[in-house]
C-alpha atoms as a PDB file:
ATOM      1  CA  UNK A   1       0.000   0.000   0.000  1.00  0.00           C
ATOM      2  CA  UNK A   2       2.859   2.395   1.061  1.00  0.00           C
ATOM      3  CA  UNK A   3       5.066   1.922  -2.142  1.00  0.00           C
ATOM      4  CA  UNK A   4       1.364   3.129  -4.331  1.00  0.00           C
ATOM      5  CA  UNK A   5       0.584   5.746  -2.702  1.00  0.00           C
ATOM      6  CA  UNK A   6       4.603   6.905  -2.762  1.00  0.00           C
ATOM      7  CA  UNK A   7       4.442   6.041  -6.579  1.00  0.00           C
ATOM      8  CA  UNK A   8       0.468   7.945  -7.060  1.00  0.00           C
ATOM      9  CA  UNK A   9       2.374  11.328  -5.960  1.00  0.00           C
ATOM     10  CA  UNK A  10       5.992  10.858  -7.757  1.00  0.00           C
ATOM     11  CA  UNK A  11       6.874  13.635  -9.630  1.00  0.00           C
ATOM     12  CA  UNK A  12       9.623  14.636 -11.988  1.00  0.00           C
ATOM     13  CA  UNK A  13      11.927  16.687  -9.164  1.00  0.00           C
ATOM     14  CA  UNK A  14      14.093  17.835 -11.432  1.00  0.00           C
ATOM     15  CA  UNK A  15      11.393  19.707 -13.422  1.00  0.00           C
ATOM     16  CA  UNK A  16       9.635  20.525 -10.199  1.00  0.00           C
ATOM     17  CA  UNK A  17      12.428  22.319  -8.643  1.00  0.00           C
ATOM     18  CA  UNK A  18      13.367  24.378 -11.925  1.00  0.00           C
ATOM     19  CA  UNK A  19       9.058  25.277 -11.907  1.00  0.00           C
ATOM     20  CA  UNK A  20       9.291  26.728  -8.727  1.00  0.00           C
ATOM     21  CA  UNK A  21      12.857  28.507  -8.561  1.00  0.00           C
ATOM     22  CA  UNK A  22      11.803  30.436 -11.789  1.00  0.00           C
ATOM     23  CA  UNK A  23       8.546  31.105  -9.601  1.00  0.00           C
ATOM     24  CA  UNK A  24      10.151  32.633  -7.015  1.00  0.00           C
ATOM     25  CA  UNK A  25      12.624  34.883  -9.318  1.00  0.00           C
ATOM     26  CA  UNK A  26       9.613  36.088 -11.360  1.00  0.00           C
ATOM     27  CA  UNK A  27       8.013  36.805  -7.550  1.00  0.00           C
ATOM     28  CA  UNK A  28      10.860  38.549  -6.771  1.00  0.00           C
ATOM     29  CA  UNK A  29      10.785  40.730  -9.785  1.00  0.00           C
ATOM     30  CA  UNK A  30       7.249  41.507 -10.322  1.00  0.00           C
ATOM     31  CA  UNK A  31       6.882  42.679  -6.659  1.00  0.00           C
ATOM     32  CA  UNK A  32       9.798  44.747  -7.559  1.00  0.00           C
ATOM     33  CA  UNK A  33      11.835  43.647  -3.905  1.00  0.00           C
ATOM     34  CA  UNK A  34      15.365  43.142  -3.210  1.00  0.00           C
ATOM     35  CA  UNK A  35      14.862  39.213  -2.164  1.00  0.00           C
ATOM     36  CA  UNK A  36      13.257  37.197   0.300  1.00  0.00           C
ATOM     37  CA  UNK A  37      12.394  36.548   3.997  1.00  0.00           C
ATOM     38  CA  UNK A  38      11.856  33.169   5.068  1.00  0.00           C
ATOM     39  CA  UNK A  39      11.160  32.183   9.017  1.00  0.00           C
ATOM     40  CA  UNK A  40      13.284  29.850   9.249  1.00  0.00           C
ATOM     41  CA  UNK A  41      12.581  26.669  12.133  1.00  0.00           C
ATOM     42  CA  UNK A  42      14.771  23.797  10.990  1.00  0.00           C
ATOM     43  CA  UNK A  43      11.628  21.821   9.424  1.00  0.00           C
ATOM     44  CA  UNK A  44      10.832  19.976   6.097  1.00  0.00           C
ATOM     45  CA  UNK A  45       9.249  22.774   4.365  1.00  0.00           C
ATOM     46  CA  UNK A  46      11.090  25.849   5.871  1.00  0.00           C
ATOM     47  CA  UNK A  47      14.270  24.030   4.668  1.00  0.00           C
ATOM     48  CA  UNK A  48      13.177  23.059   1.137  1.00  0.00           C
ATOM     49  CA  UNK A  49      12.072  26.568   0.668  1.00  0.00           C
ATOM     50  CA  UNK A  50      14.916  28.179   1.758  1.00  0.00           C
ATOM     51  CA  UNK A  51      16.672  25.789  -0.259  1.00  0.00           C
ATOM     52  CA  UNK A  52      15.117  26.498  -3.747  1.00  0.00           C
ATOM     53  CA  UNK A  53      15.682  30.389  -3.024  1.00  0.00           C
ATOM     54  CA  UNK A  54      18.387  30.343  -2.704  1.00  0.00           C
ATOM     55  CA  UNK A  55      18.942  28.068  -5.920  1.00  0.00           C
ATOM     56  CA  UNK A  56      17.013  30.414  -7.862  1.00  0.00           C
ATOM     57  CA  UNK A  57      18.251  33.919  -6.217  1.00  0.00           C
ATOM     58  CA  UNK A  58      21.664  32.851  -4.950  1.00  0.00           C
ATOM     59  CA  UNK A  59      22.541  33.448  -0.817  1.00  0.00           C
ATOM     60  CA  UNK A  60      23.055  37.236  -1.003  1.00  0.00           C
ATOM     61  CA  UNK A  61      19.280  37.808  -1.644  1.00  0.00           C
ATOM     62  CA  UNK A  62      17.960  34.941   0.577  1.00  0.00           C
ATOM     63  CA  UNK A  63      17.477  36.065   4.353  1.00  0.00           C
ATOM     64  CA  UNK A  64      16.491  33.701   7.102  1.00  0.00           C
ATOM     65  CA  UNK A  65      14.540  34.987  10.969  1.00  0.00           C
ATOM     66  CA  UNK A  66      14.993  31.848  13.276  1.00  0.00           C
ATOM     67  CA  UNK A  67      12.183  32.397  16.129  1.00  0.00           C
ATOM     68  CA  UNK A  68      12.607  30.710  19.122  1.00  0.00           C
ATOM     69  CA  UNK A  69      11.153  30.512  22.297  1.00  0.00           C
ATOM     70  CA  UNK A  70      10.425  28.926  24.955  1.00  0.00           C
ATOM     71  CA  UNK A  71       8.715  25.866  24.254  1.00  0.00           C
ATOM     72  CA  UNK A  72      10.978  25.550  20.653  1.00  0.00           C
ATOM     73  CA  UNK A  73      12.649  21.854  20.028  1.00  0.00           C
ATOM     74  CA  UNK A  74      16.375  22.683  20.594  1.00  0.00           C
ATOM     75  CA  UNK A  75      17.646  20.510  17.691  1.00  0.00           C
ATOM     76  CA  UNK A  76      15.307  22.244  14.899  1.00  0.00           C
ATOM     77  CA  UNK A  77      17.152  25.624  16.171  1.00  0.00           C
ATOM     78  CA  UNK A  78      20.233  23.858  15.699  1.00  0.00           C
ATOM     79  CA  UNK A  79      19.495  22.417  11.994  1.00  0.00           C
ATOM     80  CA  UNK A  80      17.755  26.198  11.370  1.00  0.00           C
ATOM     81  CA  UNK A  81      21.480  27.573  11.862  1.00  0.00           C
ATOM     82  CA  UNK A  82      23.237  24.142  10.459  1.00  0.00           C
ATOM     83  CA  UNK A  83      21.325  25.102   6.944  1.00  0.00           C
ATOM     84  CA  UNK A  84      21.375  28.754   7.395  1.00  0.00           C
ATOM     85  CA  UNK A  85      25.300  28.366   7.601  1.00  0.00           C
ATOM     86  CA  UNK A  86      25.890  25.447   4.926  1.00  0.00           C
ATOM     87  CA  UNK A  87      23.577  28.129   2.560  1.00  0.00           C
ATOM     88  CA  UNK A  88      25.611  30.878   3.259  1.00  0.00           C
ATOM     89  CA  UNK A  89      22.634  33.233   3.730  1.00  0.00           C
ATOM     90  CA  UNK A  90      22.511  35.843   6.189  1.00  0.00           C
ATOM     91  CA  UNK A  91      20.265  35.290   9.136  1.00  0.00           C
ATOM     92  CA  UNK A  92      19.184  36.684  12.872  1.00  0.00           C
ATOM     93  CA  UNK A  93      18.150  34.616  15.485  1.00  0.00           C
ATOM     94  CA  UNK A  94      15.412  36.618  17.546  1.00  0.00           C
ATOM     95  CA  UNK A  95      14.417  35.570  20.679  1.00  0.00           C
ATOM     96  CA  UNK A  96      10.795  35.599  21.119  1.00  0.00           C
ATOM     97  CA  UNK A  97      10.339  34.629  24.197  1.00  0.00           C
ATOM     98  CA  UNK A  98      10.537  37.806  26.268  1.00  0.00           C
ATOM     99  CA  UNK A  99       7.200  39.004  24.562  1.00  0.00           C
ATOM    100  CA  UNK A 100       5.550  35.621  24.556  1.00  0.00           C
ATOM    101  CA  UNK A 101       6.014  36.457  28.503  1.00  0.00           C
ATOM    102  CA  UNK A 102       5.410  39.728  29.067  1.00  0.00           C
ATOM    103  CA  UNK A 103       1.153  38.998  26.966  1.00  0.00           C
ATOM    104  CA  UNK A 104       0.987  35.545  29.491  1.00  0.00           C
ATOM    105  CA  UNK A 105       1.000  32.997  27.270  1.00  0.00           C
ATOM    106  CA  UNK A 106       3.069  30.746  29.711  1.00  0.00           C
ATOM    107  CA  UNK A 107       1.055  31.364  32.542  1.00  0.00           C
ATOM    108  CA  UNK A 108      -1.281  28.224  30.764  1.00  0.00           C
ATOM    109  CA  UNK A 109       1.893  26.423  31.059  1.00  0.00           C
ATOM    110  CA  UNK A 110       4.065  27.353  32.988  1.00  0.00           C
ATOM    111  CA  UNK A 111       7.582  26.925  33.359  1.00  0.00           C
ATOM    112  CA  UNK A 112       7.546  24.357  35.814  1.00  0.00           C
ATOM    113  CA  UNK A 113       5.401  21.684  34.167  1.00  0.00           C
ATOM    114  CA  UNK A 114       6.927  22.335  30.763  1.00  0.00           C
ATOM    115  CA  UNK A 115      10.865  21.605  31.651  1.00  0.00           C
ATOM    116  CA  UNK A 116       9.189  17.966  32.597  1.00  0.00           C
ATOM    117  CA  UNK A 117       7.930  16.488  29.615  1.00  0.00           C
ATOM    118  CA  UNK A 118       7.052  13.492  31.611  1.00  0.00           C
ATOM    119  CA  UNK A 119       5.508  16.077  34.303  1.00  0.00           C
ATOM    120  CA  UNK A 120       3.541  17.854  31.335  1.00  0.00           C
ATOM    121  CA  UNK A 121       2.215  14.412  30.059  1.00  0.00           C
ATOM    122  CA  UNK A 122       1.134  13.589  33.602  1.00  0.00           C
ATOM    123  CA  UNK A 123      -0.446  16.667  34.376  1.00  0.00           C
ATOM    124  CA  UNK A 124      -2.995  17.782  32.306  1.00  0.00           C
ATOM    125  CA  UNK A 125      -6.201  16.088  33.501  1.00  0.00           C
ATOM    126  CA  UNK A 126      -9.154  15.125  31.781  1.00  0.00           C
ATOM    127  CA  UNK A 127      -7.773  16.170  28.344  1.00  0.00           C
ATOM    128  CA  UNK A 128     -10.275  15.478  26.008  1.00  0.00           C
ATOM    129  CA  UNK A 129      -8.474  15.654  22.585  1.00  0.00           C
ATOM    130  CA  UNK A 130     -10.634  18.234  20.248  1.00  0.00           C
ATOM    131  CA  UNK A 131      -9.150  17.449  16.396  1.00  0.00           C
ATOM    132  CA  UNK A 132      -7.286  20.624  15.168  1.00  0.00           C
ATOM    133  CA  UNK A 133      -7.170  18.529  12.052  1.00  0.00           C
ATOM    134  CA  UNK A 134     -11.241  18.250  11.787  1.00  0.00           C
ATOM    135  CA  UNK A 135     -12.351  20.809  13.098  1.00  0.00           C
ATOM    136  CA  UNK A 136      -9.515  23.696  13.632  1.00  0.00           C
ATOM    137  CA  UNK A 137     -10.944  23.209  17.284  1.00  0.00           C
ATOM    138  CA  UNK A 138      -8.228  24.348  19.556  1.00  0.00           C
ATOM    139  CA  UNK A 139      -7.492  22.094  22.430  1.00  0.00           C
ATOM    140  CA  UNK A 140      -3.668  20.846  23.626  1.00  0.00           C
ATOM    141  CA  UNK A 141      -3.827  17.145  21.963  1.00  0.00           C
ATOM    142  CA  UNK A 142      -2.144  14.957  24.927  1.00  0.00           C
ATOM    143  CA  UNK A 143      -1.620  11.117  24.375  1.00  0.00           C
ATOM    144  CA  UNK A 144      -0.160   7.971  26.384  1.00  0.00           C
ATOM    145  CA  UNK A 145       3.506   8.012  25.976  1.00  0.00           C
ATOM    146  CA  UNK A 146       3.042   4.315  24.793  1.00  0.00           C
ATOM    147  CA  UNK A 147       1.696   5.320  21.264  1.00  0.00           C
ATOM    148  CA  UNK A 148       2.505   3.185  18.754  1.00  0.00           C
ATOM    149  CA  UNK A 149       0.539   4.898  15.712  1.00  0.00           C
ATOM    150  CA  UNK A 150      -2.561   3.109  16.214  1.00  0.00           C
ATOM    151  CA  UNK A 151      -5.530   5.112  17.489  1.00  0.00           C
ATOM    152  CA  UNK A 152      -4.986   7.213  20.648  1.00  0.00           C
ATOM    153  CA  UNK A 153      -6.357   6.763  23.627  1.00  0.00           C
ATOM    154  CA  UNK A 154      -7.738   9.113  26.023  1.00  0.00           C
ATOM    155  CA  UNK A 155      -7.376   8.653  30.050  1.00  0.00           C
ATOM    156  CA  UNK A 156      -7.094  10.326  33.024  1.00  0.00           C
ATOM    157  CA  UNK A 157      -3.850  11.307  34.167  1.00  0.00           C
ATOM    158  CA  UNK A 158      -2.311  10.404  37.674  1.00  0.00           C
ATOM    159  CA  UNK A 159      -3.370  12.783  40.169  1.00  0.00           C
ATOM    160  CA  UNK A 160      -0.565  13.379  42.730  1.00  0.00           C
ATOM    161  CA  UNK A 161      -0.159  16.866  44.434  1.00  0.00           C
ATOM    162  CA  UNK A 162       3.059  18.498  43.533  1.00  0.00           C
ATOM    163  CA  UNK A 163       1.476  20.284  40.948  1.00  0.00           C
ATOM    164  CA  UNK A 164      -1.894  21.459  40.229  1.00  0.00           C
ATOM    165  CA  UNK A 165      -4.188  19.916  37.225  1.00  0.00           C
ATOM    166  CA  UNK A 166      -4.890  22.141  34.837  1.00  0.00           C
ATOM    167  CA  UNK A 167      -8.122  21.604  33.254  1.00  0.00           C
ATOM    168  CA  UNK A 168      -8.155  22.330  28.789  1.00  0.00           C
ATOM    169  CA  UNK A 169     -11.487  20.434  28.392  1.00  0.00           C
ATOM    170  CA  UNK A 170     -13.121  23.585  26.421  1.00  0.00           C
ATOM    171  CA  UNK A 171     -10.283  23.316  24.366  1.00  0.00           C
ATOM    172  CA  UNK A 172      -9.431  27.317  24.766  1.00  0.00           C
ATOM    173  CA  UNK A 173      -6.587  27.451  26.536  1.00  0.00           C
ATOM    174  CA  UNK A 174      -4.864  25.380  24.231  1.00  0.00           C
ATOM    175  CA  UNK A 175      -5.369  27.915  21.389  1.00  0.00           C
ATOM    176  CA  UNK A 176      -4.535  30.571  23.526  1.00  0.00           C
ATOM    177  CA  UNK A 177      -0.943  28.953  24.273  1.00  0.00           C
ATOM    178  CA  UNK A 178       0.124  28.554  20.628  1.00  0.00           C
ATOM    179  CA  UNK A 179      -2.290  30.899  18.269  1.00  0.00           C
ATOM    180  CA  UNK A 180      -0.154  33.848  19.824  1.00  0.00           C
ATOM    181  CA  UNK A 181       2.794  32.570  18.898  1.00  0.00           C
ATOM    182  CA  UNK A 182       2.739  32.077  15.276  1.00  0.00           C
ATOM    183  CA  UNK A 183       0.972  35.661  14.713  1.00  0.00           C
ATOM    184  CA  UNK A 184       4.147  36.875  16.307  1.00  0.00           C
ATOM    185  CA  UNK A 185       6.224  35.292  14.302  1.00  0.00           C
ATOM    186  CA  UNK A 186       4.199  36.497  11.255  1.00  0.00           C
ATOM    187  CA  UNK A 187       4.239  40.073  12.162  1.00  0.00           C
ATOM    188  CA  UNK A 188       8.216  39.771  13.220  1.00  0.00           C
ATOM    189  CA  UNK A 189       8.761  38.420   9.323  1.00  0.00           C
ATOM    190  CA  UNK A 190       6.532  41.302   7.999  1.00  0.00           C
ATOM    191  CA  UNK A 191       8.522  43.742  10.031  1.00  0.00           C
ATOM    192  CA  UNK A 192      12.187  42.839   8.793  1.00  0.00           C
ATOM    193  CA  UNK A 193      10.514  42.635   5.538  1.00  0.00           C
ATOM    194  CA  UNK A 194       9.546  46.224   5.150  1.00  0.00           C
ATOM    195  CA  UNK A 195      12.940  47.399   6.591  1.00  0.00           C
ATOM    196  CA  UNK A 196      15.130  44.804   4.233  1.00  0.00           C
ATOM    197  CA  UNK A 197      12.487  45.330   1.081  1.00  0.00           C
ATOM    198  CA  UNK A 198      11.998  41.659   0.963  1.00  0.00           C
ATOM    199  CA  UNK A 199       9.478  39.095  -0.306  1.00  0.00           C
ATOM    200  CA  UNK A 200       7.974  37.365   2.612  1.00  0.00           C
ATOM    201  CA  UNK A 201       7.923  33.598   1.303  1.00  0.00           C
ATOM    202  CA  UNK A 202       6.323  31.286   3.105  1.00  0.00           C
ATOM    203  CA  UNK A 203       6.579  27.272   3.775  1.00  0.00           C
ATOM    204  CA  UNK A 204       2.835  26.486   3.819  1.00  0.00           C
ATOM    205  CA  UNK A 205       2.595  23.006   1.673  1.00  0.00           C
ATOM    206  CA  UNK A 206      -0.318  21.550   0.170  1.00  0.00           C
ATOM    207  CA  UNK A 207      -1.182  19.052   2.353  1.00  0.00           C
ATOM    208  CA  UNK A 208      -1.661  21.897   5.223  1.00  0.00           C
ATOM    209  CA  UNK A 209      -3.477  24.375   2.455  1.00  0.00           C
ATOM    210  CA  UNK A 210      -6.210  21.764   1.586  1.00  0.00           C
ATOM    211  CA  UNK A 211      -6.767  20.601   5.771  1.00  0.00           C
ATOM    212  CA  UNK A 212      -6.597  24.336   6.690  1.00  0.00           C
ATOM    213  CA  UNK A 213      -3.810  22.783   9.095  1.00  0.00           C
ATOM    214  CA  UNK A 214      -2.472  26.425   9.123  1.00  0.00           C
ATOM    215  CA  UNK A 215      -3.156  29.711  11.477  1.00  0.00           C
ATOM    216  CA  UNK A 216      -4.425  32.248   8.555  1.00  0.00           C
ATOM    217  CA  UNK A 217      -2.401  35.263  10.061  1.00  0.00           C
ATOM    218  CA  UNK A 218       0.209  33.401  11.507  1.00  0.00           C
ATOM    219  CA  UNK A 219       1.899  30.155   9.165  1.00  0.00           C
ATOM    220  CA  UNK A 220      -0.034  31.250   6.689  1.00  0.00           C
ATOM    221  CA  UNK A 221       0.760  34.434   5.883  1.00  0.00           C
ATOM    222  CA  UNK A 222       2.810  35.098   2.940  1.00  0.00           C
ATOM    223  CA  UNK A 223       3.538  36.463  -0.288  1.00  0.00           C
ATOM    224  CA  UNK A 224       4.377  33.750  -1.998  1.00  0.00           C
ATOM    225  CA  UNK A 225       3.835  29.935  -0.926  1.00  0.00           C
ATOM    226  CA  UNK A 226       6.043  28.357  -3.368  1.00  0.00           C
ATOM    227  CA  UNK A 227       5.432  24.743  -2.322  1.00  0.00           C
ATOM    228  CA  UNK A 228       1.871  25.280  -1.507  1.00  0.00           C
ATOM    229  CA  UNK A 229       1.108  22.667  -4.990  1.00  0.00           C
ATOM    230  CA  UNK A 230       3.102  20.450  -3.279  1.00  0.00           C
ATOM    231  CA  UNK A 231       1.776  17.753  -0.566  1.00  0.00           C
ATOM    232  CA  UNK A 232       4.323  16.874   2.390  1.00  0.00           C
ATOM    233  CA  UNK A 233       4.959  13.214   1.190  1.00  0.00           C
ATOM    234  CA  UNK A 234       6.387  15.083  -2.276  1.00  0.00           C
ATOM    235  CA  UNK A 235       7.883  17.883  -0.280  1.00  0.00           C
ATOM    236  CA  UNK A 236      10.164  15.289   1.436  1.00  0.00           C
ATOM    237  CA  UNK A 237      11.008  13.835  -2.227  1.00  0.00           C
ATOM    238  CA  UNK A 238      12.132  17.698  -3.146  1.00  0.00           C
ATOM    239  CA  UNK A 239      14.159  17.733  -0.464  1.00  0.00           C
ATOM    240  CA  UNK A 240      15.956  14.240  -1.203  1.00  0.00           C
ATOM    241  CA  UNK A 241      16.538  15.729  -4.763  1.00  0.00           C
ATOM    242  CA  UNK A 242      17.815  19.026  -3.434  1.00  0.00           C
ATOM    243  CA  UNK A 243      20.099  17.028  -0.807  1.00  0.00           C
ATOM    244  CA  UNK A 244      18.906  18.197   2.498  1.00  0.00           C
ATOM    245  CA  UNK A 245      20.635  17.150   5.613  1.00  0.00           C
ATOM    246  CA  UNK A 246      19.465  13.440   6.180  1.00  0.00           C
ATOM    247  CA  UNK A 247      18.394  14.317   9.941  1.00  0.00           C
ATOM    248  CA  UNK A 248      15.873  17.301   8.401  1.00  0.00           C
ATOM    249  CA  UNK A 249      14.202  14.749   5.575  1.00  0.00           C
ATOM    250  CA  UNK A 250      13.608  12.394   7.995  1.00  0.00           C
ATOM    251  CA  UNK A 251      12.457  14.440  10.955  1.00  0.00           C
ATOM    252  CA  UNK A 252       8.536  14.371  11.955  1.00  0.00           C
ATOM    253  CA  UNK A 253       6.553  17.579  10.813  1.00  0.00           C
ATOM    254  CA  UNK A 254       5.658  19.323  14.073  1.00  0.00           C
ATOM    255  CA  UNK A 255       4.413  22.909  14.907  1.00  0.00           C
ATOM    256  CA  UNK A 256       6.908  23.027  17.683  1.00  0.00           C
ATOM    257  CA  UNK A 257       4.696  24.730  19.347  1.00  0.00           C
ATOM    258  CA  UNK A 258       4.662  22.394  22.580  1.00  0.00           C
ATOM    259  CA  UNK A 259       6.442  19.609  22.762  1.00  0.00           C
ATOM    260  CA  UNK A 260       7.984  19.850  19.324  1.00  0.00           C
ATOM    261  CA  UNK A 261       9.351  16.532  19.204  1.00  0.00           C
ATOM    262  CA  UNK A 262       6.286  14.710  21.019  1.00  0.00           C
ATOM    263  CA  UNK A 263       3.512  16.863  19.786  1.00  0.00           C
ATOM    264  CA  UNK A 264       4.016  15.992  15.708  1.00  0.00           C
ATOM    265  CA  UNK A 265       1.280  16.565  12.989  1.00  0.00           C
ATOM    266  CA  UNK A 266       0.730  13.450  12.582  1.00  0.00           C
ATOM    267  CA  UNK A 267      -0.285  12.745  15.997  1.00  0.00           C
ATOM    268  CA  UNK A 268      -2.318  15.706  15.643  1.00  0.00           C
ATOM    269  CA  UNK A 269      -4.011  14.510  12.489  1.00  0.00           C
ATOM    270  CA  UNK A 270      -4.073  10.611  13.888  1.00  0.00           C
ATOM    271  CA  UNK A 271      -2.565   9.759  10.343  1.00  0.00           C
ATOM    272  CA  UNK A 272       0.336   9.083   8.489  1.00  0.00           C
ATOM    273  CA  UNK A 273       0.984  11.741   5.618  1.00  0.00           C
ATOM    274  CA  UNK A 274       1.479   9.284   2.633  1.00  0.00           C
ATOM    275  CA  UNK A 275      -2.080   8.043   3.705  1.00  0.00           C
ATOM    276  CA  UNK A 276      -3.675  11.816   3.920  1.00  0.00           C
ATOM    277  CA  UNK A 277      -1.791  12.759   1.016  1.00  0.00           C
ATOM    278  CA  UNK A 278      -2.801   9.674  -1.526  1.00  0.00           C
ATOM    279  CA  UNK A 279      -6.912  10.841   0.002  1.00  0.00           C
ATOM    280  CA  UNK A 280      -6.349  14.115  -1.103  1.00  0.00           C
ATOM    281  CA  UNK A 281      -4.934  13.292  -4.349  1.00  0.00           C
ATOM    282  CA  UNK A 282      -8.109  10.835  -5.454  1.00  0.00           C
ATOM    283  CA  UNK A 283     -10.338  13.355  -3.764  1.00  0.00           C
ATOM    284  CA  UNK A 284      -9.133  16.178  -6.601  1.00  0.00           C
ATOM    285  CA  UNK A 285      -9.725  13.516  -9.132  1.00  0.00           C
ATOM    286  CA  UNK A 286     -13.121  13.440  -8.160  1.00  0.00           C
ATOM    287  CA  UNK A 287     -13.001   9.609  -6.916  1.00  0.00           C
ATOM    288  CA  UNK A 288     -15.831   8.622  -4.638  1.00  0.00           C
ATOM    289  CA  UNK A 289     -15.485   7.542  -1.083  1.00  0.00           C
ATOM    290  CA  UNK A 290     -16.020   4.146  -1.897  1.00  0.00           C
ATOM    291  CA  UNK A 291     -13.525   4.559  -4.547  1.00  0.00           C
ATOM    292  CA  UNK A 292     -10.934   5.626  -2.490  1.00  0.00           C
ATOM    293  CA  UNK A 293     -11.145   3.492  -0.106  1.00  0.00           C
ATOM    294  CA  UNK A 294     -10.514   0.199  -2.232  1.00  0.00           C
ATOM    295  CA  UNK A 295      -7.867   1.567  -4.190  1.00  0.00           C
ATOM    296  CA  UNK A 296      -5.832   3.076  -1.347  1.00  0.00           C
ATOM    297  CA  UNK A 297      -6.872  -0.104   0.886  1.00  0.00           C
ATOM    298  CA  UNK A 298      -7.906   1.981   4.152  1.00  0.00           C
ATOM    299  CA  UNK A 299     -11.563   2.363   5.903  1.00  0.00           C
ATOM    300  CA  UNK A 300     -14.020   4.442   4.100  1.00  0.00           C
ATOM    301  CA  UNK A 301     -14.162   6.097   7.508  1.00  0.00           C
ATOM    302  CA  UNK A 302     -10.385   7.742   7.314  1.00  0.00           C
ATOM    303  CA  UNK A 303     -11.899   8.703   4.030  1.00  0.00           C
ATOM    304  CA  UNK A 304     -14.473  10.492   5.241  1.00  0.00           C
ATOM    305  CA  UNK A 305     -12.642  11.813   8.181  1.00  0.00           C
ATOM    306  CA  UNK A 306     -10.447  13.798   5.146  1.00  0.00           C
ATOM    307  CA  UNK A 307     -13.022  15.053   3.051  1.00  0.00           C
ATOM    308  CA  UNK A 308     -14.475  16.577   5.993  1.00  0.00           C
ATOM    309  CA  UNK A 309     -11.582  18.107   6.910  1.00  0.00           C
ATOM    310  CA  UNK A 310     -11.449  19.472   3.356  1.00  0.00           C
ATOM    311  CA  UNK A 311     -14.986  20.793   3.657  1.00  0.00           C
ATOM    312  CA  UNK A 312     -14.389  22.896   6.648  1.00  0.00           C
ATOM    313  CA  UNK A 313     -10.860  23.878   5.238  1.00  0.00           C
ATOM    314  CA  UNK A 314     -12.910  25.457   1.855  1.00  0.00           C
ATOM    315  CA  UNK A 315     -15.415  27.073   4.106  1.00  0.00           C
ATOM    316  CA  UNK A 316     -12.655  28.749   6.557  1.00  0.00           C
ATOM    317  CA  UNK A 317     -10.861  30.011   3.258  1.00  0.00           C
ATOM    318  CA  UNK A 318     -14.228  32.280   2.806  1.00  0.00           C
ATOM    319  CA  UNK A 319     -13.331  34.192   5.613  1.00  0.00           C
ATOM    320  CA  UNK A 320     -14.613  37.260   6.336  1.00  0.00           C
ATOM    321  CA  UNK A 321     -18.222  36.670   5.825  1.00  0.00           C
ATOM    322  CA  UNK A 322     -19.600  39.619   4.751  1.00  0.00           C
ATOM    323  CA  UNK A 323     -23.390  40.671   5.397  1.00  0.00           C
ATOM    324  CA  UNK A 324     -25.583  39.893   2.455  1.00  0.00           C
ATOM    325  CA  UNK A 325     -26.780  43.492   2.461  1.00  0.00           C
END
């Protein structure tokens, strides 16, 4: 099953890659800017795109913002600067953790439970996961530390004293701890954009476009989205033909927004990408449910799960509603 769906979404790289570097250049021109801005984390798609600008504009026109804070993965950091340095583009490494502070966003979670991840899985009681993949719902998705990619299952957590619950079961709080933080990050990009004159390019992939698995003025606020025709299971096959670091192609796409190694996407979306990816593929071919699910050789239900998705995604692109006046 793996090796069709891989084979359903091959592409010719080559010609791919020369597509969407002439892209960008033409971008580049037309909006009549000096180069581009990329926020850089270390991930899949930040990396690829980085990657092809600089391919099509060469380093000295290609500038990176690495965004930290708090809660940030320490290794994506480190492969953010690893690529930033092996590209030879110039880059700044801005600290947003301060402001993240100063508005309360770690008061949800605060320091104490968060250096634990152990503590943090523990802690959180009664955590009803609400899909941000169905639903863009907004609770903190928290699983047994024994998943094995099977379903997930859903328990309460142990209950000793040395440090209070903290109860997420409208699912609020959990959007409240991350929506903040991308939105910064977007208006930090747009801000060294207007003083540099650059392109702000963003890293939003097709797979994320079509399950509006994106924050609309945060990671998805761009310019330009050059791999945004791309899903994530032929974004990784880019980035083998462009000869990313091994440790980058092969790391799990997460919003490293908490827990960025534990808390991936496709724990979030309770499926593997190359499964998603083939869906969405026979869904623009107009294949039926039915359809779909014999030739891909999963439940009609994960079918359905998708198109859903897919639904809601089209109807959250509409945004704003206007009055019909």
């Amino acid at each position: 099953m793996k090796t069709s769906m891989y084979e359903m979404l091959e592409l010719d790289y080559e010609l791919v890659s020369e597509k969407i570097e002439e892209f960008i250049r033409n971008s580049v021109k037309s909006f009549k800017k000096d180069g581009v801005i990329i926020g850089l984390s270390g991930g899949i798609d930040s990396s690829t795109t980085t990657t092809l600008c600089v391919r099509a504009l060469g380093p000295d026109r290609v500038f990176g913002l690495l965004m930290p804070e708090r809660d940030s993965e320490p290794q994506n950091f480190k492969d953010a600067k690893q690529l930033a340095t092996e590209l030879k583009i110039e880059y700044e490494v801005l600290d947003i953790t301060p402001i993240l502070r100063k508005m309360g966003i770690y008061d949800i979670l605060p320091d104490r439970i968060m250096k634990d991840k152990k503590l943090f899985m523990k802690k959180l009681e009664e955590a009803v996961r609400v899909s941000v993949f169905e639903n863009k719902a907004v609770d903190i998705p928290i699983v047994d530390s024994n998943y094995s990619g099977g379903d997930y299952s859903w328990s309460l957590r142990d209950k000793s004293p040395e440090v209070e619950p903290i109860n997420v079961k409208d699912g609020r709080r959990g959007y409240c701890f991350t929506f903040p933080k991308v939105r910064l990050r977007s208006i930090m990009l747009y801000y060294y954009a207007c003083l540099k004159n650059l392109l702000v390019t963003g890293t939003l992939c097709k797979s994320e476009y079509a399950t509006s698995m994106y924050e609309e003025h945060g990671d998805g606020a761009c310019e330009i989205a050059p791999l945004r025709n791309l899903y994530k299971t032929q974004v990784r096959q880019l980035a083998q033909y462009l000869k990313l670091p091994k440790n980058i192609i092969t790391k799990p796409s997460s919003p490293d927004l908490i827990l960025g190694s534990v808390i991936t996407d496709e724990l979030i979306i309770r499926m593997k990408y190359e499964i998603m990816d083939a869906i969405l593929y026979c869904l623009e071919q107009g294949m039926k449910t039915s359809e779909i699910a014999e030739k891909l050789s999963v439940d009609e239900a994960a079918v359905k799960k998708v198109e859903r998705t897919v639904a809601y995604a089209n109807m959250r692109r509409e945004l704003p509603y206007a009055a019909p006046i």
